[in-house]
PDB file of N, CA and C in Angstrom:
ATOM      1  N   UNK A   1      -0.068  21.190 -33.521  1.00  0.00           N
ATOM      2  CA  UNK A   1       0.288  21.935 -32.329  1.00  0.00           C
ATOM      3  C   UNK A   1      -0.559  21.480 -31.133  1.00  0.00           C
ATOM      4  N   UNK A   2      -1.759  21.514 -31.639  1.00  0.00           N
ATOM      5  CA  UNK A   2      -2.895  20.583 -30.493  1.00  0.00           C
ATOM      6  C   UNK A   2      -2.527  20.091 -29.736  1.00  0.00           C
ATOM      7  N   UNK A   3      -2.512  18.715 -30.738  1.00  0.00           N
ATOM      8  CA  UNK A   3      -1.804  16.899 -30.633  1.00  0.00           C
ATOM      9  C   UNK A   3      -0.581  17.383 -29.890  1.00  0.00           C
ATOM     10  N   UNK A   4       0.373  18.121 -29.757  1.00  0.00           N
ATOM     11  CA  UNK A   4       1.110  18.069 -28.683  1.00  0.00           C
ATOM     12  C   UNK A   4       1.447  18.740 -27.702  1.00  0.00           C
ATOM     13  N   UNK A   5       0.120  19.104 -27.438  1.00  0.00           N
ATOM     14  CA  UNK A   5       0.116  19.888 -25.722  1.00  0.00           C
ATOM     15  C   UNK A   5      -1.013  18.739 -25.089  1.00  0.00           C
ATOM     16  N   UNK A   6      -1.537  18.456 -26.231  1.00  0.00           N
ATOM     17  CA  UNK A   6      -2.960  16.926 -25.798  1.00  0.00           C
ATOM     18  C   UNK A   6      -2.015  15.653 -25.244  1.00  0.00           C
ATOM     19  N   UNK A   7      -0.707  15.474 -25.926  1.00  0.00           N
ATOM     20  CA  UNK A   7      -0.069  14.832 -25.957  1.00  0.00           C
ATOM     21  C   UNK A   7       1.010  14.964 -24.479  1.00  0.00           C
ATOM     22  N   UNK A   8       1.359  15.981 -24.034  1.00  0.00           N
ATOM     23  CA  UNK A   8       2.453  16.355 -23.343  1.00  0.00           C
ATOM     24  C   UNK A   8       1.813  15.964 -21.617  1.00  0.00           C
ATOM     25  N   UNK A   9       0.582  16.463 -21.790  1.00  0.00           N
ATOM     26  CA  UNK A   9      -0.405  16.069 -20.202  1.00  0.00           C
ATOM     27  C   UNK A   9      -0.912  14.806 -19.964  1.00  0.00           C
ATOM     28  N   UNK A  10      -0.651  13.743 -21.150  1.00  0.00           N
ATOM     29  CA  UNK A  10      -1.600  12.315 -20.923  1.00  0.00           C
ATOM     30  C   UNK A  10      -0.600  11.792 -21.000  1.00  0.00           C
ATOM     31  N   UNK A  11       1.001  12.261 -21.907  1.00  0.00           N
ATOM     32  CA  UNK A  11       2.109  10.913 -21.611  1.00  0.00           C
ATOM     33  C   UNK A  11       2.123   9.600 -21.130  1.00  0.00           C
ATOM     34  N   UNK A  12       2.347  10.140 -20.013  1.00  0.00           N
ATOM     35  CA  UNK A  12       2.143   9.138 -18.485  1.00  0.00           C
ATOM     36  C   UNK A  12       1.067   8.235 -18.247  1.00  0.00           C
ATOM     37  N   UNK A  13       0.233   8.991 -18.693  1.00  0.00           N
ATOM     38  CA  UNK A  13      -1.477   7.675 -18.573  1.00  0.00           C
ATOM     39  C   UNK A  13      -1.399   6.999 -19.570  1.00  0.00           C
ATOM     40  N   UNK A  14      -1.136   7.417 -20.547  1.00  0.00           N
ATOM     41  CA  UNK A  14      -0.844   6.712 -21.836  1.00  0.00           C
ATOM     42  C   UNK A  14      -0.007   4.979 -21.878  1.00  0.00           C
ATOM     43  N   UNK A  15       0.713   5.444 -21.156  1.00  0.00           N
ATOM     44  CA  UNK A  15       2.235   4.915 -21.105  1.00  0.00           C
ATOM     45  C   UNK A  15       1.483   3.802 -20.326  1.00  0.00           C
ATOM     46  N   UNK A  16       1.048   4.371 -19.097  1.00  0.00           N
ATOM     47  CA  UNK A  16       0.422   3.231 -17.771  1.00  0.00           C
ATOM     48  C   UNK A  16      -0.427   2.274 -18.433  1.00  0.00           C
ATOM     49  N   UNK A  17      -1.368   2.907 -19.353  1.00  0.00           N
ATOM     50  CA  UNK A  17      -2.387   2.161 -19.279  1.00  0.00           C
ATOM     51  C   UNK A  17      -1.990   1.259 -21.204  1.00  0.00           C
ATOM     52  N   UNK A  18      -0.888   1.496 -21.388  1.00  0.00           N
ATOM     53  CA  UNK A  18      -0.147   0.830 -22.691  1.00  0.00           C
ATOM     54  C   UNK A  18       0.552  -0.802 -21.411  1.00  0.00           C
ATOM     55  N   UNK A  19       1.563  -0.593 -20.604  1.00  0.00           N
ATOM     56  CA  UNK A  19       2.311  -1.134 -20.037  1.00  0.00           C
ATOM     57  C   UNK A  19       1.195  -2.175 -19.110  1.00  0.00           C
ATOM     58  N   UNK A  20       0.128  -1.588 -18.822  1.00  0.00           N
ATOM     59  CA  UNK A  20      -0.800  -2.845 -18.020  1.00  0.00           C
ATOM     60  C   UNK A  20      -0.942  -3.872 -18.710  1.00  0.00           C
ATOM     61  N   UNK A  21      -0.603  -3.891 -20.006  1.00  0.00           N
ATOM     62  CA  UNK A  21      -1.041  -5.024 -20.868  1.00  0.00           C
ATOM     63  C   UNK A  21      -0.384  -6.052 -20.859  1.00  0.00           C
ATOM     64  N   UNK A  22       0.811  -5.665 -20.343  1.00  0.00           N
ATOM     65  CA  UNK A  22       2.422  -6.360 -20.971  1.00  0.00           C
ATOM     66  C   UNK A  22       3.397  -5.309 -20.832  1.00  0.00           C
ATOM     67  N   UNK A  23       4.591  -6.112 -19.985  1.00  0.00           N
ATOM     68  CA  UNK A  23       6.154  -5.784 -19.969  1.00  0.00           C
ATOM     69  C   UNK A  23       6.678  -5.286 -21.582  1.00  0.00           C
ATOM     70  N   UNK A  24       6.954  -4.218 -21.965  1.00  0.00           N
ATOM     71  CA  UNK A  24       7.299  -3.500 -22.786  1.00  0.00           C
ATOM     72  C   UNK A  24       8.721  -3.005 -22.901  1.00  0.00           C
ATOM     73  N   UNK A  25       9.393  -2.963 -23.739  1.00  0.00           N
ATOM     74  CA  UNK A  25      10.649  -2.004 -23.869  1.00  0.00           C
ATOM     75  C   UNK A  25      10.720  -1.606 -24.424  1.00  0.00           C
ATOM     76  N   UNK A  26      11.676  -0.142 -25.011  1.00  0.00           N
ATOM     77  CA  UNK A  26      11.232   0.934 -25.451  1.00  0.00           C
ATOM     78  C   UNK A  26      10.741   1.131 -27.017  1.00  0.00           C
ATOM     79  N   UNK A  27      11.915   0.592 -28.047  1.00  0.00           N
ATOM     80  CA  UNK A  27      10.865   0.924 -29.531  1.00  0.00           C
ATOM     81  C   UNK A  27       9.394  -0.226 -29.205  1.00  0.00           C
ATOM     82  N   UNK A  28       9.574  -1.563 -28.554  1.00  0.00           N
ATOM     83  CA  UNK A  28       8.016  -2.033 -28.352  1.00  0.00           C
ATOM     84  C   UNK A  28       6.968  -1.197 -28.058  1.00  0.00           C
ATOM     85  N   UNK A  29       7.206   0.009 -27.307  1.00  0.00           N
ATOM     86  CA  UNK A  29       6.136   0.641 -26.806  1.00  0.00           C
ATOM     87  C   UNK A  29       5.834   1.839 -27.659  1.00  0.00           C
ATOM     88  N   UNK A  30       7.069   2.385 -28.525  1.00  0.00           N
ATOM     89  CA  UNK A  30       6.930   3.247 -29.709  1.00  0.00           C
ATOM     90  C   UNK A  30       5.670   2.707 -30.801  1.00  0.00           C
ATOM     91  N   UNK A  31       6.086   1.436 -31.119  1.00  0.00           N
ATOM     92  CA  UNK A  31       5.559   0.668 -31.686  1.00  0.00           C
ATOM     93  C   UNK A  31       3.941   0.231 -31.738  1.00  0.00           C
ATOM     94  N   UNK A  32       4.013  -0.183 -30.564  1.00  0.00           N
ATOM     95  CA  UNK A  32       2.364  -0.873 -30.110  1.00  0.00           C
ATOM     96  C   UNK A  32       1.767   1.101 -29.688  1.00  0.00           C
ATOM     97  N   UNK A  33       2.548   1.867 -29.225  1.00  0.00           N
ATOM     98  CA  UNK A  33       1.442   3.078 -29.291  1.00  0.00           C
ATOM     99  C   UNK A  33       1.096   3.725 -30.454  1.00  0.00           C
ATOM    100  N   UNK A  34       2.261   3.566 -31.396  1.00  0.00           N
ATOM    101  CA  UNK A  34       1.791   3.783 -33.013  1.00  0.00           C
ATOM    102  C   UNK A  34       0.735   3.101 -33.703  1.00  0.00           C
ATOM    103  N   UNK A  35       0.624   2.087 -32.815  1.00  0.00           N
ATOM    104  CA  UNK A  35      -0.552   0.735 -33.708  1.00  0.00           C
ATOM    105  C   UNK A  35      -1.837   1.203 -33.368  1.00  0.00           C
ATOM    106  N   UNK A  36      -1.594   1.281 -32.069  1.00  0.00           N
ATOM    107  CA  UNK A  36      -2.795   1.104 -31.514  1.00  0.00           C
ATOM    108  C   UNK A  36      -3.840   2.160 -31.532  1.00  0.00           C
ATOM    109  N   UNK A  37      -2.977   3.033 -31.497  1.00  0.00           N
ATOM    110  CA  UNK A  37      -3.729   4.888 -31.923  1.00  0.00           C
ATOM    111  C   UNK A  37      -3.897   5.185 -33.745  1.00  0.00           C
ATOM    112  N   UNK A  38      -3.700   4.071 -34.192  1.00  0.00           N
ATOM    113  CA  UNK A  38      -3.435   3.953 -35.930  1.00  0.00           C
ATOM    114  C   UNK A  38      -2.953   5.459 -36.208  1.00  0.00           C
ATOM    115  N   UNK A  39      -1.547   5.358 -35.466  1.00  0.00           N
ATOM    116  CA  UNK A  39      -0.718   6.651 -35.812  1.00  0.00           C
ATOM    117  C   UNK A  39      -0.930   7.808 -35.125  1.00  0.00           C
ATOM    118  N   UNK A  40      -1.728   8.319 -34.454  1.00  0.00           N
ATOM    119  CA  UNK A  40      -2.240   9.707 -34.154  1.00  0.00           C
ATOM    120  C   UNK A  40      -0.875   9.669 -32.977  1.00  0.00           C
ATOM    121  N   UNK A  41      -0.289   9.012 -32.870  1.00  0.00           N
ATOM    122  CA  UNK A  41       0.407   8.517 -31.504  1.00  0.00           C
ATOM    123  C   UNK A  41       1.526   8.697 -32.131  1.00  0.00           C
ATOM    124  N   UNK A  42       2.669   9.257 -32.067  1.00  0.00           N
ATOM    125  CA  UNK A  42       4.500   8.765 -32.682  1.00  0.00           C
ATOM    126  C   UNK A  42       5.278   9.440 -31.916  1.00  0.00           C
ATOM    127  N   UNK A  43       5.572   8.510 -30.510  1.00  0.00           N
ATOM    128  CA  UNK A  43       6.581   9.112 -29.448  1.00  0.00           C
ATOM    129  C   UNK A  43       7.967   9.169 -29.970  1.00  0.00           C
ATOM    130  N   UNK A  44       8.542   9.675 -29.667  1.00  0.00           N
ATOM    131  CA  UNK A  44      10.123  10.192 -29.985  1.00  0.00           C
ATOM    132  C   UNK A  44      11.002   9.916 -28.776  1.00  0.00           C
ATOM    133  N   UNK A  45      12.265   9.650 -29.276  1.00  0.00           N
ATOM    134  CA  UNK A  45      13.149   9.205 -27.689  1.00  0.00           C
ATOM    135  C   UNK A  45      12.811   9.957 -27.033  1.00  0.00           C
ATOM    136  N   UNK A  46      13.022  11.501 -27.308  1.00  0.00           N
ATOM    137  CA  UNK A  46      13.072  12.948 -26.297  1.00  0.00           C
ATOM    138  C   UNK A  46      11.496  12.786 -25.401  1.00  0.00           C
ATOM    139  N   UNK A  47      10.615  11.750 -26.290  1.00  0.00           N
ATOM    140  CA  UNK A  47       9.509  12.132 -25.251  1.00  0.00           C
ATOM    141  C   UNK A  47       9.297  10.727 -24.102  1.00  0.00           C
ATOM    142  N   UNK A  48       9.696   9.711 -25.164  1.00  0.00           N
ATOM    143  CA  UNK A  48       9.592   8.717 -24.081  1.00  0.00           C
ATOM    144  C   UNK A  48      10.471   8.135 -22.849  1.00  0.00           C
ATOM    145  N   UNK A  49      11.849   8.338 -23.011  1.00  0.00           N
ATOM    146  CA  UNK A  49      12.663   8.038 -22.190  1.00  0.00           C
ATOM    147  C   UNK A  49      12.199   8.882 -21.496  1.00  0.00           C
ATOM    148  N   UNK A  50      12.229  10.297 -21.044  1.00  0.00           N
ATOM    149  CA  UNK A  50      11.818  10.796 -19.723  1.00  0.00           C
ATOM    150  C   UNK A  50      10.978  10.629 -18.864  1.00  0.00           C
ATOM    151  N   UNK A  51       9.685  10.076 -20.010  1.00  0.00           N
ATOM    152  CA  UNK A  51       8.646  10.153 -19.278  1.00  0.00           C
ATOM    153  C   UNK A  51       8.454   8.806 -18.490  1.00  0.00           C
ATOM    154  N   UNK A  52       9.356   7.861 -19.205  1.00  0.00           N
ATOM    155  CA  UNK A  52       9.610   6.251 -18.261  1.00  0.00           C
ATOM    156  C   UNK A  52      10.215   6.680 -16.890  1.00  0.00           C
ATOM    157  N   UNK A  53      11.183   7.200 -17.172  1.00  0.00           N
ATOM    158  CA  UNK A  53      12.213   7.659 -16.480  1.00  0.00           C
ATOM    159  C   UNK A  53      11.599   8.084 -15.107  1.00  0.00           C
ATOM    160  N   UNK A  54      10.107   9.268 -15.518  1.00  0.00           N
ATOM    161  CA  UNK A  54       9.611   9.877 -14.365  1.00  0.00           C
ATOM    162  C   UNK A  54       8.646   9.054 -13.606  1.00  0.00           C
ATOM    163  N   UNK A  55       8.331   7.946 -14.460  1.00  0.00           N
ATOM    164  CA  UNK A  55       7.348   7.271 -14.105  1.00  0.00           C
ATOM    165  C   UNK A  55       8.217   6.226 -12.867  1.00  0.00           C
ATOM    166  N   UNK A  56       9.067   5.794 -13.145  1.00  0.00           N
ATOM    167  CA  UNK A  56      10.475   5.072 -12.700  1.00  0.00           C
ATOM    168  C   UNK A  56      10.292   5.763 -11.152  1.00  0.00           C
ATOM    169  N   UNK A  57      10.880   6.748 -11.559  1.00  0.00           N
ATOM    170  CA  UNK A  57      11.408   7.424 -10.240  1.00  0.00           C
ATOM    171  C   UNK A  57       9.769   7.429  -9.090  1.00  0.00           C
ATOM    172  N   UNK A  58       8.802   7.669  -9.583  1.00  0.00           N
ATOM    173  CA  UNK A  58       8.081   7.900  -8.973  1.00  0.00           C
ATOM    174  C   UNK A  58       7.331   6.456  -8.629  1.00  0.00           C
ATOM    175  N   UNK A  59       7.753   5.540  -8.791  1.00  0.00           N
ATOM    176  CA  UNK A  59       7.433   4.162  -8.393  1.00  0.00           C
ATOM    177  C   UNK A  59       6.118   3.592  -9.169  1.00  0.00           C
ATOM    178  N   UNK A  60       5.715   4.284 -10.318  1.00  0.00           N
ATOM    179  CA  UNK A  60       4.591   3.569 -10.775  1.00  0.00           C
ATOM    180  C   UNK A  60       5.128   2.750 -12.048  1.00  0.00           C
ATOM    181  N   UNK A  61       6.068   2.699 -12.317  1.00  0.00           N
ATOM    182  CA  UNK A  61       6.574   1.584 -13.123  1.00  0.00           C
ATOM    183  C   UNK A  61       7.953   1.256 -13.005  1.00  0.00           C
ATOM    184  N   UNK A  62       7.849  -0.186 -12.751  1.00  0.00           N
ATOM    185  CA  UNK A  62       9.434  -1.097 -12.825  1.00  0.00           C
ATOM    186  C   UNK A  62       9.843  -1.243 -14.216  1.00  0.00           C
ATOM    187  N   UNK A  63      11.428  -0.850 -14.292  1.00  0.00           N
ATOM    188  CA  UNK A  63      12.582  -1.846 -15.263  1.00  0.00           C
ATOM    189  C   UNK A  63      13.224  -2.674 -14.814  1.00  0.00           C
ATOM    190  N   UNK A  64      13.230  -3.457 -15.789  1.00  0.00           N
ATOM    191  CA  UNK A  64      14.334  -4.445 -15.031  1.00  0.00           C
ATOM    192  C   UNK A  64      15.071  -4.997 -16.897  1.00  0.00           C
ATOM    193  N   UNK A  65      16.551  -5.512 -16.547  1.00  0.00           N
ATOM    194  CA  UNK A  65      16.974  -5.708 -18.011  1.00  0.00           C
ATOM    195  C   UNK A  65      16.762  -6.990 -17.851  1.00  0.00           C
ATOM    196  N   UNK A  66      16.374  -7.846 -19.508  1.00  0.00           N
ATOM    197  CA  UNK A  66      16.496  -9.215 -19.504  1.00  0.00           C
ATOM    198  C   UNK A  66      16.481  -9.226 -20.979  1.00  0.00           C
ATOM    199  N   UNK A  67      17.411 -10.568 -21.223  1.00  0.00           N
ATOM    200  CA  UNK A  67      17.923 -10.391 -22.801  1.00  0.00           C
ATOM    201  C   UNK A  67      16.210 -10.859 -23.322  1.00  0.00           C
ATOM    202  N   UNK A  68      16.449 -10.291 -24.425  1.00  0.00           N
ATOM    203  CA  UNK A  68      15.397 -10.134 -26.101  1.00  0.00           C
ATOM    204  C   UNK A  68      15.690 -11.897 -26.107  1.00  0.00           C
ATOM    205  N   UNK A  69      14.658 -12.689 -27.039  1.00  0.00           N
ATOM    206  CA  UNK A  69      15.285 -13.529 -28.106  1.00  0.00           C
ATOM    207  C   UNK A  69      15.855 -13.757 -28.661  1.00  0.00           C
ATOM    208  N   UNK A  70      16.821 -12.807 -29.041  1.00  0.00           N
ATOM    209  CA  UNK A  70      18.278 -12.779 -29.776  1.00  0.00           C
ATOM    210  C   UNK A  70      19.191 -12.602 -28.811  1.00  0.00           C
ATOM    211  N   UNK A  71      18.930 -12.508 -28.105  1.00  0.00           N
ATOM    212  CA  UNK A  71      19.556 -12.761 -26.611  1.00  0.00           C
ATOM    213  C   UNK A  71      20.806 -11.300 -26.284  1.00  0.00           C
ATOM    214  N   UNK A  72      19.789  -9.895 -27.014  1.00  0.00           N
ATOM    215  CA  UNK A  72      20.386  -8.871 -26.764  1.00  0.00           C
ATOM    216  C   UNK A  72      19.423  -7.840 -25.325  1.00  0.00           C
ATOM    217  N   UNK A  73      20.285  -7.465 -24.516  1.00  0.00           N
ATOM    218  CA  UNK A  73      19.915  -6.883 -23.612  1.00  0.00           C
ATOM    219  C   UNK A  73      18.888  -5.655 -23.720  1.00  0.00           C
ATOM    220  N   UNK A  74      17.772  -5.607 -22.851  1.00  0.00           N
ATOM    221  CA  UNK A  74      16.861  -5.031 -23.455  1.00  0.00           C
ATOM    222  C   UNK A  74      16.366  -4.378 -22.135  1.00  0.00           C
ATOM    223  N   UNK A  75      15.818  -3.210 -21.839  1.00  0.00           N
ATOM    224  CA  UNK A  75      15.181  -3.149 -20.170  1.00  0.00           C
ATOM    225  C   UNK A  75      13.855  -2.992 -20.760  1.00  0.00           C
ATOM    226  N   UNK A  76      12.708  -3.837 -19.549  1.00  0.00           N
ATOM    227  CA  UNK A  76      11.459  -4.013 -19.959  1.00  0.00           C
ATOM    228  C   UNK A  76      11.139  -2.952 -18.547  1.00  0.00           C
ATOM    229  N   UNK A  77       9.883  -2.409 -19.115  1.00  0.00           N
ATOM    230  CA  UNK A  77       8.991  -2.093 -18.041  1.00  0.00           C
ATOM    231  C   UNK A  77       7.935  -2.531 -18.057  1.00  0.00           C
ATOM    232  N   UNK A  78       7.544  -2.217 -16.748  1.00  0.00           N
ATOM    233  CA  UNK A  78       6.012  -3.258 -16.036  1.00  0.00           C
ATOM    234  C   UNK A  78       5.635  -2.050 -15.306  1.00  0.00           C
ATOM    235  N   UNK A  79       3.932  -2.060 -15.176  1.00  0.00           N
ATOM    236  CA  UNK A  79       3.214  -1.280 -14.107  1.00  0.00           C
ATOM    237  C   UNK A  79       3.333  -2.139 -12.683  1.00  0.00           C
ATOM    238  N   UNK A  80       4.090  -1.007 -11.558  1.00  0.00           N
ATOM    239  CA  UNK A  80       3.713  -1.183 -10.450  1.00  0.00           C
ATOM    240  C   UNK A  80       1.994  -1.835  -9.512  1.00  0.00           C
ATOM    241  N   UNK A  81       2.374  -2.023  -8.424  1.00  0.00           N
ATOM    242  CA  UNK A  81       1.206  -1.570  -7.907  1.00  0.00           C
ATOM    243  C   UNK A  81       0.504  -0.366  -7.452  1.00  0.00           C
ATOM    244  N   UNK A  82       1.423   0.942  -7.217  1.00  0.00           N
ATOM    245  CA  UNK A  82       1.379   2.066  -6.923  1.00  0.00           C
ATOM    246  C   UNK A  82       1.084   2.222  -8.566  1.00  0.00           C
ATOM    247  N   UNK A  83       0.654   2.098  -9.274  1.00  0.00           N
ATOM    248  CA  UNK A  83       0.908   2.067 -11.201  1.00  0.00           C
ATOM    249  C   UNK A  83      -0.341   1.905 -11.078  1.00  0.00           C
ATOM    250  N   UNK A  84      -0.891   0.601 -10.818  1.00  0.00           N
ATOM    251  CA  UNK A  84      -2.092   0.480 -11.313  1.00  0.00           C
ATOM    252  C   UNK A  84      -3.371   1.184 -10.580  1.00  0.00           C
ATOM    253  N   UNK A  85      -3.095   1.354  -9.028  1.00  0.00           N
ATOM    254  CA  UNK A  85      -3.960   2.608  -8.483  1.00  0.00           C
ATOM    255  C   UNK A  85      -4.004   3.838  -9.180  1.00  0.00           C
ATOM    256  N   UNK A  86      -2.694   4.472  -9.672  1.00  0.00           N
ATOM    257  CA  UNK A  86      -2.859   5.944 -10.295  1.00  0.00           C
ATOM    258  C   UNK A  86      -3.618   5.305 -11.647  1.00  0.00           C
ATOM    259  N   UNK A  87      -3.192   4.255 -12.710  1.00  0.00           N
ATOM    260  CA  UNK A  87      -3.715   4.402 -13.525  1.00  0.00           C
ATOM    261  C   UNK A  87      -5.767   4.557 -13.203  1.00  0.00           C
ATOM    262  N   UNK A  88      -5.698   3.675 -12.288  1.00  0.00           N
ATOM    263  CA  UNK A  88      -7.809   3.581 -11.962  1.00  0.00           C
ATOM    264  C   UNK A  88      -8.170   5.172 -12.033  1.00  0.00           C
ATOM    265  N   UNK A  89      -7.011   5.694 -10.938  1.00  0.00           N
ATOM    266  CA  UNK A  89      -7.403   7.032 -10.659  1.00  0.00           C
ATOM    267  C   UNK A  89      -7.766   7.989 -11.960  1.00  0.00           C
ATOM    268  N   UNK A  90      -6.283   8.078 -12.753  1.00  0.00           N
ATOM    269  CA  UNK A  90      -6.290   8.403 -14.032  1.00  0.00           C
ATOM    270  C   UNK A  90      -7.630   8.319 -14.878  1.00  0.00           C
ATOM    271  N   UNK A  91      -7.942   7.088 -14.829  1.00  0.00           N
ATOM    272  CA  UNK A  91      -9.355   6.557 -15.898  1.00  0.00           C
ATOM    273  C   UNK A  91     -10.290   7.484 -15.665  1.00  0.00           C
ATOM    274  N   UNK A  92     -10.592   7.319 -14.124  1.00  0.00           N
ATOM    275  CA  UNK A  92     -11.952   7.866 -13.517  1.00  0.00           C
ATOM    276  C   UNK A  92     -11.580   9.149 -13.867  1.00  0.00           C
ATOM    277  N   UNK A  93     -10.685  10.167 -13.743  1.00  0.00           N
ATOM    278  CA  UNK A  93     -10.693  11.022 -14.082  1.00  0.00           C
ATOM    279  C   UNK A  93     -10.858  11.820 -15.322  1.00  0.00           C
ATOM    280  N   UNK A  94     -10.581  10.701 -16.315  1.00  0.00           N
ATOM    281  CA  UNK A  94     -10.683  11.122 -17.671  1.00  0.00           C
ATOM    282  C   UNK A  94     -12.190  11.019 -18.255  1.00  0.00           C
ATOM    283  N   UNK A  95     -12.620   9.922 -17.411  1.00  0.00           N
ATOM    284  CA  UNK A  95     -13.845   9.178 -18.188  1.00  0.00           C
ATOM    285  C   UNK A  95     -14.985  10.999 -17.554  1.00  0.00           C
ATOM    286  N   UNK A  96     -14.886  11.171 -16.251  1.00  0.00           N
ATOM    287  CA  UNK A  96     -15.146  12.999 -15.708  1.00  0.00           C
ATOM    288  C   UNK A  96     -14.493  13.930 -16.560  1.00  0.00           C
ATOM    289  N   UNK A  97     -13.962  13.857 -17.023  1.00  0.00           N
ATOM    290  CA  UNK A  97     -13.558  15.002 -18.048  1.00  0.00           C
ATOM    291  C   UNK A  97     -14.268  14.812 -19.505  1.00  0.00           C
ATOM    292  N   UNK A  98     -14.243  14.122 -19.803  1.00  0.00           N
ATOM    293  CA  UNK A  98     -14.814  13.602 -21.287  1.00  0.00           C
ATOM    294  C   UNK A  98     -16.101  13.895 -21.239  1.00  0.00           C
ATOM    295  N   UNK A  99     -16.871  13.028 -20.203  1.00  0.00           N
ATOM    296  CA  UNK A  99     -18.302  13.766 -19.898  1.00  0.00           C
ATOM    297  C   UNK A  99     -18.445  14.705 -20.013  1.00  0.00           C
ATOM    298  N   UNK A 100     -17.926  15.613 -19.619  1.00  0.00           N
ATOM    299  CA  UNK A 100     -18.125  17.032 -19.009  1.00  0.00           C
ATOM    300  C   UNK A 100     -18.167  17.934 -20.646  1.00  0.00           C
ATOM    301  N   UNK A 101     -17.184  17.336 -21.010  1.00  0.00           N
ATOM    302  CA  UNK A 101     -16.637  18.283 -22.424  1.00  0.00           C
ATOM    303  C   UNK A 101     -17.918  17.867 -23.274  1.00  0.00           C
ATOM    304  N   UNK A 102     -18.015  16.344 -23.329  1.00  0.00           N
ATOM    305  CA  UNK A 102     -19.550  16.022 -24.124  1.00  0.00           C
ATOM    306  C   UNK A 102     -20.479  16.517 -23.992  1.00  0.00           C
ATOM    307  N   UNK A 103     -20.746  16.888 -23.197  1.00  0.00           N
ATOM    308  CA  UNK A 103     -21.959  17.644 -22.468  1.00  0.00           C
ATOM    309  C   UNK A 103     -22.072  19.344 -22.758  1.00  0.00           C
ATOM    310  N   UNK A 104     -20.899  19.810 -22.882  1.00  0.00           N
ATOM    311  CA  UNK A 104     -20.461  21.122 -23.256  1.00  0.00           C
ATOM    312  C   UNK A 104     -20.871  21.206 -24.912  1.00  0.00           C
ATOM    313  N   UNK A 105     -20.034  20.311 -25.106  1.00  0.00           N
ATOM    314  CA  UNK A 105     -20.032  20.105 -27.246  1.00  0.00           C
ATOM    315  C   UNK A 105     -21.413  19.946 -27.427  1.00  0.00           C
ATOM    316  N   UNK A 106     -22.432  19.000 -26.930  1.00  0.00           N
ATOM    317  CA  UNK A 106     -23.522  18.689 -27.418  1.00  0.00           C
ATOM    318  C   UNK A 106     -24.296  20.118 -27.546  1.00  0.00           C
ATOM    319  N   UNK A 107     -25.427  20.353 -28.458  1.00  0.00           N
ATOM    320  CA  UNK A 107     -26.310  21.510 -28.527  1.00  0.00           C
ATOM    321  C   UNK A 107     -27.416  21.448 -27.923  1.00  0.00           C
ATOM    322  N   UNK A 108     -27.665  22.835 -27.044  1.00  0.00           N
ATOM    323  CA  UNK A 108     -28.842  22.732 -26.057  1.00  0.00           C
ATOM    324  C   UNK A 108     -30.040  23.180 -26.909  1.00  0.00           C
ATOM    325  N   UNK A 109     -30.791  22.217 -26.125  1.00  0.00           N
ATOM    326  CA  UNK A 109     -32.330  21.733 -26.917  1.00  0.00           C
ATOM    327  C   UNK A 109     -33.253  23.482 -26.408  1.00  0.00           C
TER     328      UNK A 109
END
């Protein structure tokens, strides 16, 4: 239940800072976020198409279609430049939150 309210507010950063790596399309990014989180991660259409979708609309990430290697049509996304400012922003903000909570969790001397 956690894992997906933890899950529902970082989507998007997730996504950004997955897609800076490399042009992605969609089970690719199911995929490499399943890997890379060794599972703690398993987006579902219902969660990822929208959240491309919002990311789309809001200009921090491009699609564009271009055939696969098998030469089946595929839409890739890429981080914007408006993408990679929110993602910095994003970081700094997390890396301030994490602190903060560490600092909370740790036991006072």
């Amino acid at each position: 239940m956690y894992q997906k309210e933890l899950l529902k507010g970082n989507t998007e950063t997730l996504l950004l800072a997955l897609l800076v790596q490399e042009p992605m399309y969609g089970y690719q990014i199911v995929k490499e976020m399943e890997q890379r989180s060794s599972g703690y991660f398993l987006f579902r259409e219902g969660t990822l198409y929208p959240a491309l979708h919002r990311l789309e609309k809001a200009r921090l990430i491009n699609g564009a279609w271009a055939p696969s290697p098998n030469g089946q049509q595929r839409r890739y996304y890429s981080v914007s430049e408006l993408g990679m400012r929110e993602l910095r922003r994003k970081a700094a903000e997390w890396r301030d939150f994490t602190q903060a909570v560490n600092l909370v969790m740790q036991p006072s001397r």
